[in-house]
Protein backbone atom coordinates (compact mmCIF):
# COMPACT_ATOMS: atom_id res chain seq x y z
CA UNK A 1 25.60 -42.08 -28.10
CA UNK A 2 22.92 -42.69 -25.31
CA UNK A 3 19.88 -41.79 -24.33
CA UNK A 4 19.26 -39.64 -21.15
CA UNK A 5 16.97 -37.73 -19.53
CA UNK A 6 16.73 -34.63 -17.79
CA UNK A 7 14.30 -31.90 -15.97
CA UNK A 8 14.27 -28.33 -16.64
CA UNK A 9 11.83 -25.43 -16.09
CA UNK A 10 13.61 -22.75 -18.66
CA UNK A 11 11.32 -23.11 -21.71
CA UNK A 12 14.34 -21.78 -23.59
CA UNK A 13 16.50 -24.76 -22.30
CA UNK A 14 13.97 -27.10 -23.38
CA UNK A 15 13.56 -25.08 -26.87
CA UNK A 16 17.20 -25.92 -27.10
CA UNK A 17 17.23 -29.71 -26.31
CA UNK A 18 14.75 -30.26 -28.84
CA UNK A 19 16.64 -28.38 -31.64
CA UNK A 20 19.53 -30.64 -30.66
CA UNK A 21 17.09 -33.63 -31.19
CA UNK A 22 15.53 -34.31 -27.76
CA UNK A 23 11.85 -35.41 -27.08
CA UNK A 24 9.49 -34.16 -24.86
CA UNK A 25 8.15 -36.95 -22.79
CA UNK A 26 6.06 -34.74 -20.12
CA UNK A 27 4.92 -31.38 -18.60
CA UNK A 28 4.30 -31.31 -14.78
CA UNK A 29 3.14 -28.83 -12.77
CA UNK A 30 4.47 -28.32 -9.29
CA UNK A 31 3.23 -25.79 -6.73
CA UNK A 32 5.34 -23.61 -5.13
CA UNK A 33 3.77 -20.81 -3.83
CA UNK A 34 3.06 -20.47 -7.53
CA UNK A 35 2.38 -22.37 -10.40
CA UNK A 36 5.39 -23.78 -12.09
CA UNK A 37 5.74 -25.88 -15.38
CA UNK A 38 8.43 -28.45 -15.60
CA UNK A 39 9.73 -30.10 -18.46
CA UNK A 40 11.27 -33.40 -18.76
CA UNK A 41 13.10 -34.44 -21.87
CA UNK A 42 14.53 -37.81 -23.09
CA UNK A 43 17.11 -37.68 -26.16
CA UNK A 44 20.84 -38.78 -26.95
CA UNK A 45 23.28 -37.15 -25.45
CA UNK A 46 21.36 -34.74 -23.35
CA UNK A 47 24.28 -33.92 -20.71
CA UNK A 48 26.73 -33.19 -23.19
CA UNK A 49 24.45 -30.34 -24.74
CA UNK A 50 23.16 -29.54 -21.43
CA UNK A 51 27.27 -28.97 -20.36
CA UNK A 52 27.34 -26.64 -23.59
CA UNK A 53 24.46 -24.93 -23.16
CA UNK A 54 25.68 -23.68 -19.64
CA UNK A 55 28.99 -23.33 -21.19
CA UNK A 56 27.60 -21.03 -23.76
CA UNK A 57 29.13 -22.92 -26.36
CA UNK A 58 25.70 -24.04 -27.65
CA UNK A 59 25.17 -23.46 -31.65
CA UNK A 60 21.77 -23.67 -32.65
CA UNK A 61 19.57 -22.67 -35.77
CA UNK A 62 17.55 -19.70 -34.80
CA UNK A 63 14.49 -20.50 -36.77
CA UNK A 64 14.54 -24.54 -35.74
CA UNK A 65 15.01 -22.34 -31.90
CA UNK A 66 12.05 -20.19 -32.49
CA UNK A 67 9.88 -22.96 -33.75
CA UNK A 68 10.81 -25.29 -30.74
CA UNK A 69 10.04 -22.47 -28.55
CA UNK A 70 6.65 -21.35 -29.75
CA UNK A 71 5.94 -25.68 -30.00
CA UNK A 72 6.88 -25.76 -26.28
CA UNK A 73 4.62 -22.35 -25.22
CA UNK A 74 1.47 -23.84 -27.27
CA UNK A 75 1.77 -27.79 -25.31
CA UNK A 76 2.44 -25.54 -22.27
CA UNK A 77 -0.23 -23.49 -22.37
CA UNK A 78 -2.87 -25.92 -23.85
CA UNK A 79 -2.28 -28.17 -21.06
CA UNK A 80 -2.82 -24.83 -18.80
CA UNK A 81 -6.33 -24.51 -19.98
CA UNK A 82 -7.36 -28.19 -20.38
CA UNK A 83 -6.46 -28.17 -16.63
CA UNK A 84 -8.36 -25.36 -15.34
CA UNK A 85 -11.06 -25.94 -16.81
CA UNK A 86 -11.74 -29.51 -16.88
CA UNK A 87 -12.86 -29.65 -13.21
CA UNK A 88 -14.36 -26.00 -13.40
CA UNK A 89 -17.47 -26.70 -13.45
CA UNK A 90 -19.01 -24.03 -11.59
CA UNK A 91 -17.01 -21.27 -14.36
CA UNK A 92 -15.79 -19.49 -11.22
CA UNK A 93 -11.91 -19.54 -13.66
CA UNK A 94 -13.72 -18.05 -16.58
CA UNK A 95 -13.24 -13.88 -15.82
CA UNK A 96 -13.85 -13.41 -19.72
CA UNK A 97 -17.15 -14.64 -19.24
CA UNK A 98 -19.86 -11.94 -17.59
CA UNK A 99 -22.01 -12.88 -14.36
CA UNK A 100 -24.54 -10.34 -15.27
């Protein structure tokens, strides 16, 4: 057993390798035409579940999956806010708030 690393942007991939007892070491945001969240992971064994996740051989608990998942969605979008509004400091990104 090793450790490895790899990149994904399917939240539900990365849901996955953390149910099968991977770690999240970052979030990075790449522009491409569009905003676009990748996720890189570091945990034993990584290519092995990533072969049976493609496979669709993958087992997994479905309430350790959900949990993963809605862990992955709140880093995600907490980093989403923290960067749009920590150089916003004119509020032009705020819509919810009125310019009345």
């Amino acid at each position: 057993m090793f450790k490895t690393s790899l990149e994904t942007t399917d939240i539900f991939k990365g849901a996955f390798y953390l149910c099968m007892g991977g770690d999240l070491a970052d979030i990075q945001f790449k522009m491409n035409g569009r905003q676009i969240a990748s996720f890189l992971f570091i945990g034993p064994d990584l290519y092995k579940h990533d072969k049976a996740y493609i496979d669709g051989h993958a087992l997994v608990n479905p309430v350790q999956f959900r949990e993963a998942l809605n862990h992955l969605r709140d880093i995600l979008f907490e980093r989403l806010r923290k960067g749009r509004y920590e150089n916003d400091r004119t509020g032009e990104n705020r819509a919810y708030q009125s310019r009345y």
